[in-house]
N, C-alpha and C. Protein backbone atom coordinates (compact mmCIF):
# COMPACT_ATOMS: atom_id res chain seq x y z
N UNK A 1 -13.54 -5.25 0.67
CA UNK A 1 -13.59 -6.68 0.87
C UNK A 1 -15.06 -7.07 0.91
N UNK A 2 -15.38 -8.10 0.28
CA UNK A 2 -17.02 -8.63 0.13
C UNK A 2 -17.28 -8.78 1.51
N UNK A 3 -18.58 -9.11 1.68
CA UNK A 3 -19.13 -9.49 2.68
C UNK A 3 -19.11 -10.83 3.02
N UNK A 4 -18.60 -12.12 2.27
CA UNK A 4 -18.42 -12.91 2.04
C UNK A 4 -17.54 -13.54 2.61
N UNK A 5 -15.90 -12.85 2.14
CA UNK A 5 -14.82 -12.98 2.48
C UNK A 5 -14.97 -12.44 4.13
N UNK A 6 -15.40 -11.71 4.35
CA UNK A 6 -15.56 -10.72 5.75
C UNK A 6 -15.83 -12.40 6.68
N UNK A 7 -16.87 -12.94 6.38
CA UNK A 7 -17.74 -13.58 6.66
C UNK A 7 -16.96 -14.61 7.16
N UNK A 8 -15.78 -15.34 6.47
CA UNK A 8 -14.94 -16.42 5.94
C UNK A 8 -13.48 -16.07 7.04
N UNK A 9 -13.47 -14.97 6.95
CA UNK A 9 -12.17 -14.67 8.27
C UNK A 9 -12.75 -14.62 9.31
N UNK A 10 -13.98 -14.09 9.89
CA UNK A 10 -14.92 -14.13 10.82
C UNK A 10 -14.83 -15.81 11.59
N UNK A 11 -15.32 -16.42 10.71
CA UNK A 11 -15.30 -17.92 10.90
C UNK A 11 -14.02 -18.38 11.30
N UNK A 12 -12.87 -18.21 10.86
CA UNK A 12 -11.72 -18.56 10.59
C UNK A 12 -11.08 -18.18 12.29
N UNK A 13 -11.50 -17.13 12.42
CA UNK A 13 -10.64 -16.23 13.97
C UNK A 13 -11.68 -16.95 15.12
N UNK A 14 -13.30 -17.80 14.68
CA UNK A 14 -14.06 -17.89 15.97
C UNK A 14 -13.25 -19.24 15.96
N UNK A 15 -12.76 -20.08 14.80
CA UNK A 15 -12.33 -21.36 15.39
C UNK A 15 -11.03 -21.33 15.96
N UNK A 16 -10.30 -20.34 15.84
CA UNK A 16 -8.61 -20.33 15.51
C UNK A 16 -7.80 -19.77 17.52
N UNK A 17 -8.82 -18.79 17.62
CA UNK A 17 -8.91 -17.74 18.79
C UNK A 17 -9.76 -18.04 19.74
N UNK A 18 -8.89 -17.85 20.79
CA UNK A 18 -9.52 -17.84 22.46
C UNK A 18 -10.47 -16.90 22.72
N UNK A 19 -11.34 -16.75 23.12
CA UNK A 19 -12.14 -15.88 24.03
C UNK A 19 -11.80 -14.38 24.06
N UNK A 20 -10.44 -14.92 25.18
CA UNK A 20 -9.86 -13.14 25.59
C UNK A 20 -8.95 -12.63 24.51
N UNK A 21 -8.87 -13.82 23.41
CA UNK A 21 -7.79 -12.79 22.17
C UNK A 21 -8.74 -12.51 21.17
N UNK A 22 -10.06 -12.65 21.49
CA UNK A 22 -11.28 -12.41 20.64
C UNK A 22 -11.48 -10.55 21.16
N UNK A 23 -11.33 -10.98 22.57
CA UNK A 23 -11.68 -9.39 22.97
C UNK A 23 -11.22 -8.89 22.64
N UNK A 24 -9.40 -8.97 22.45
CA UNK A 24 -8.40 -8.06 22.70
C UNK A 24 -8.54 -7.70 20.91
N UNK A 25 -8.56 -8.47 19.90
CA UNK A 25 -8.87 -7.87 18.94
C UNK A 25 -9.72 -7.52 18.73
N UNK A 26 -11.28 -7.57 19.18
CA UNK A 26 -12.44 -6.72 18.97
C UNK A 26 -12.41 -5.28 19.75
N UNK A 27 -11.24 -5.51 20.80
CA UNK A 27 -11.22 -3.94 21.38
C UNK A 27 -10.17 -2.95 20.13
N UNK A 28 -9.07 -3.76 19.75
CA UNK A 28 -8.08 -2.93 18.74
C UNK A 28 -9.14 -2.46 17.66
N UNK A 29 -9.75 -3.41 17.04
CA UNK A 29 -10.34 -3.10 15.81
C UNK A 29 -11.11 -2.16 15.67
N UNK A 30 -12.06 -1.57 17.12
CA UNK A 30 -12.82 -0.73 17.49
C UNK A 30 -12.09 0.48 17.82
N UNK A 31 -11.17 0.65 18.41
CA UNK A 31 -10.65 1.69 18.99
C UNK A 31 -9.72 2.11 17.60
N UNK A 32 -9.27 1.54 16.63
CA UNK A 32 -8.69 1.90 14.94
C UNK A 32 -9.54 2.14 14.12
N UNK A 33 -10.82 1.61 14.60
CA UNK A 33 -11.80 2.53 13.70
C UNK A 33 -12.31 3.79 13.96
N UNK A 34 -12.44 3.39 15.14
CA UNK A 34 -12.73 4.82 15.78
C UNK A 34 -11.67 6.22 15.68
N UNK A 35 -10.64 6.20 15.23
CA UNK A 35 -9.59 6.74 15.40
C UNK A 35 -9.38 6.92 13.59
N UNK A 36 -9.73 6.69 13.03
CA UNK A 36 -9.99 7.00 11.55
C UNK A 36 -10.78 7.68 11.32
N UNK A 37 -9.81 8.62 10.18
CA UNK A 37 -11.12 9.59 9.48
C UNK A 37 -11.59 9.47 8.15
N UNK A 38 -12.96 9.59 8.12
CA UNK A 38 -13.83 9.79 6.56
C UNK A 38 -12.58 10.06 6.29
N UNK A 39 -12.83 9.46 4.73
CA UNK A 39 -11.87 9.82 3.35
C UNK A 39 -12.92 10.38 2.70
N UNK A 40 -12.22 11.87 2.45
CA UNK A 40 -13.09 12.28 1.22
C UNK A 40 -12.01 12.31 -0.45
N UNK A 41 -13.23 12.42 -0.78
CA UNK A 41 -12.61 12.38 -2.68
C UNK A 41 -12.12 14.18 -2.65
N UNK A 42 -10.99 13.97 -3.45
CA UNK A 42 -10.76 15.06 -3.97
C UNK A 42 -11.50 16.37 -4.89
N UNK A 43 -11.55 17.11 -4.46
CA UNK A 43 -12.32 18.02 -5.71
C UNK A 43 -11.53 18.07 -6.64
N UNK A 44 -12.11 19.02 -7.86
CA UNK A 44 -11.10 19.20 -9.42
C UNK A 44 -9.84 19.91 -8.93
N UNK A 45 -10.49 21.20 -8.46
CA UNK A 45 -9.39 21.87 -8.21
C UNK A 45 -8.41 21.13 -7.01
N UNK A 46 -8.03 20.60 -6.15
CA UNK A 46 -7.65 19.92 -5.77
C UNK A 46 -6.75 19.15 -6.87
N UNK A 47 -7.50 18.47 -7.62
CA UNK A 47 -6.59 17.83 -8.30
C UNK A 47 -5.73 17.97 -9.36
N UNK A 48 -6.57 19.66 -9.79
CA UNK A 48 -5.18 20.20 -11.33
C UNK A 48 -4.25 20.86 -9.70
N UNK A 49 -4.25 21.40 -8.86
CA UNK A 49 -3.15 21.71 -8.22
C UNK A 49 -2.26 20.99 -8.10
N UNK A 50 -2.29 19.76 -7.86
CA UNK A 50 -1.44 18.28 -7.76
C UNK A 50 -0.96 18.11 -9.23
N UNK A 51 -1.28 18.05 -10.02
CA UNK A 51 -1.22 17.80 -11.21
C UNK A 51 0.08 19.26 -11.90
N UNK A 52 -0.10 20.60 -11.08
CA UNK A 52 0.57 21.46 -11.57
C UNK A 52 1.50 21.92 -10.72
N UNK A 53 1.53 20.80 -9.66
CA UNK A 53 2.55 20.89 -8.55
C UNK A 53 3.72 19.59 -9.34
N UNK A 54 2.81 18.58 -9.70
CA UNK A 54 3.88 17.82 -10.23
C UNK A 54 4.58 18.01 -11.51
N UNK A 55 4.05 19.05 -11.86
CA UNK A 55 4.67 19.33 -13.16
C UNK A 55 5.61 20.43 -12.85
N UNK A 56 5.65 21.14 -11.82
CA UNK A 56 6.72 22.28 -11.04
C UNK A 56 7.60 21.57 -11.19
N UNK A 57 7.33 20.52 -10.18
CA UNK A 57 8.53 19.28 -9.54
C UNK A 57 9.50 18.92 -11.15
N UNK A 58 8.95 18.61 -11.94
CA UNK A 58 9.46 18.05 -12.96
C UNK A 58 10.25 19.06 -13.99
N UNK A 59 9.69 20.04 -14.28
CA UNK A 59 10.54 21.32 -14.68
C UNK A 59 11.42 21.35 -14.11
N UNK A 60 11.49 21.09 -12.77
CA UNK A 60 12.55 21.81 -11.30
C UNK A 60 13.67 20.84 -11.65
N UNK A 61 13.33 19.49 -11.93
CA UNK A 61 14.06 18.41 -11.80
C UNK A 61 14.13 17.52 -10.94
N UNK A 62 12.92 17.70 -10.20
CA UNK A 62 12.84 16.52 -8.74
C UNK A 62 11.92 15.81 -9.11
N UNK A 63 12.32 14.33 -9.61
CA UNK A 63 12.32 12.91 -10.09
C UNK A 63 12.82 12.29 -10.18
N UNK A 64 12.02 10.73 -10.32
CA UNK A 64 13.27 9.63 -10.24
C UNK A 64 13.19 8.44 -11.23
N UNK A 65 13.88 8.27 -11.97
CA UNK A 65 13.94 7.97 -13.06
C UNK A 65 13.45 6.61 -12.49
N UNK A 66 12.84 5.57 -13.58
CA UNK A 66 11.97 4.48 -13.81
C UNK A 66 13.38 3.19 -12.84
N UNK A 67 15.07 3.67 -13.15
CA UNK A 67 15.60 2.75 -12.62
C UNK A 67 16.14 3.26 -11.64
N UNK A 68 16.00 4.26 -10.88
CA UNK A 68 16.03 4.77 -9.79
C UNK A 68 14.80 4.28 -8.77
N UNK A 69 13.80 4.18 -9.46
CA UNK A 69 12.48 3.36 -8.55
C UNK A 69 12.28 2.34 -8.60
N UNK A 70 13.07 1.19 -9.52
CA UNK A 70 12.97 0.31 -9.03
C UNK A 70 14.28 -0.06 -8.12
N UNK A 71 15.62 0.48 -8.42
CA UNK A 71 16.38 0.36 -7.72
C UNK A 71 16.04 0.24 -6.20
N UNK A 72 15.42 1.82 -5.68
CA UNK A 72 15.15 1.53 -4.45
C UNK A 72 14.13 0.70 -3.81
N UNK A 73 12.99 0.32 -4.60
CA UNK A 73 11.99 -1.09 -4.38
C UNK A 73 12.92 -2.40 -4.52
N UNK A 74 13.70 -2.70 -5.15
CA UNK A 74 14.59 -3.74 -5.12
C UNK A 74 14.91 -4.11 -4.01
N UNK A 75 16.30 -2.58 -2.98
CA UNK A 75 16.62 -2.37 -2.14
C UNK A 75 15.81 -2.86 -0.87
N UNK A 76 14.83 -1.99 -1.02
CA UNK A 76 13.64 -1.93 -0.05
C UNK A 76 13.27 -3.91 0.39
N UNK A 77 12.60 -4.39 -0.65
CA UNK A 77 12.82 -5.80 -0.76
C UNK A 77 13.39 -6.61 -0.99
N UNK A 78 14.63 -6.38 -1.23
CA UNK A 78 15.76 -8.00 -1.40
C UNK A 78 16.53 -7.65 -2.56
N UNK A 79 17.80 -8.12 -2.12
CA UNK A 79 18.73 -7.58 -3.71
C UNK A 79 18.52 -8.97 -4.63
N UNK A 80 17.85 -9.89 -4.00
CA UNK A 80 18.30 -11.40 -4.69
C UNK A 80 16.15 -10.84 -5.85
N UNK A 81 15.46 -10.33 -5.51
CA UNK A 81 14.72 -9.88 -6.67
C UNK A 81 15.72 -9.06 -7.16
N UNK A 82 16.74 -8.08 -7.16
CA UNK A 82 17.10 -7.07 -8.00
C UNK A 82 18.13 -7.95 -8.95
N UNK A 83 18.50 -9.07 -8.59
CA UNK A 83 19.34 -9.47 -9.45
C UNK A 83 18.48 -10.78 -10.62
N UNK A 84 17.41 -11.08 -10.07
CA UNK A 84 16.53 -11.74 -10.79
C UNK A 84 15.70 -10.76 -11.80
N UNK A 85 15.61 -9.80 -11.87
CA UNK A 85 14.93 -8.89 -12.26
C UNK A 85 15.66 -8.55 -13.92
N UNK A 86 17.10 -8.12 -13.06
CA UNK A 86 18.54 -8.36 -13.96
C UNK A 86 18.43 -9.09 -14.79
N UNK A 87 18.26 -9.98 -14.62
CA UNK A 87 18.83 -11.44 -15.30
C UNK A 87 17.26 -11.16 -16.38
N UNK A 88 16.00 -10.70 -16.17
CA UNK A 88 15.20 -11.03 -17.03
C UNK A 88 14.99 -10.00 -17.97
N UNK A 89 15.87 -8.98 -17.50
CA UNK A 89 15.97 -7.76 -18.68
C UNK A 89 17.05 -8.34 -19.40
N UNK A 90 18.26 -9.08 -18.99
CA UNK A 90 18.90 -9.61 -20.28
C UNK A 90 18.91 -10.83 -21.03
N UNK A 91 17.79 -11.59 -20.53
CA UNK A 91 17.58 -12.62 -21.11
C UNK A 91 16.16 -11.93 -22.64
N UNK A 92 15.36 -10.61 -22.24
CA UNK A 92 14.73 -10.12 -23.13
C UNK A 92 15.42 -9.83 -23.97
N UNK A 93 16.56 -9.41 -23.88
CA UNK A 93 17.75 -8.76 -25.21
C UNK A 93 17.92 -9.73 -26.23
């Protein structure tokens, strides 16, 4: 996030927020950072292992087909997108 935008919610929470709900989120925000760890980048090897783990998986047969994933994202979020979704794969036909 820019420094900008940072800048713009900053502003937004000093007009919006009390005092003590200033604290109470400057104490969360501190104590969740603090409680996070460095992300490091992957090395190569690291990443052909993943790469030849997912290709195990796929030989093996553990996958999910393109309407199997959206099926369960549908699910996950609302059947009334899964049936709109529907409707725009057969209106492409």
């Amino acid at each position: 996030m820019s420094t900008e935008t940072l800048s713009g919610l900053r502003d937004y929470l000093f007009s919006t927020l009390s005092r003590s709900n200033m604290l109470w989120l400057a104490t969360q925000l501190k104590e969740r950072a603090e409680k996070e760890e460095e992300l490091k980048p992957y090395t190569i090897e690291e990443l052909h292992q993943m790469v030849e783990e997912g290709r195990k998986q796929i030989a093996e047969g553990h996958y999910l087909t393109s309407e199997e994933v959206f099926s369960d994202l549908f699910e996950e979020f609302g059947v009334e997108e899964k049936e709109q979704k529907e409707l725009q794969l057969v209106e492409a036909v």
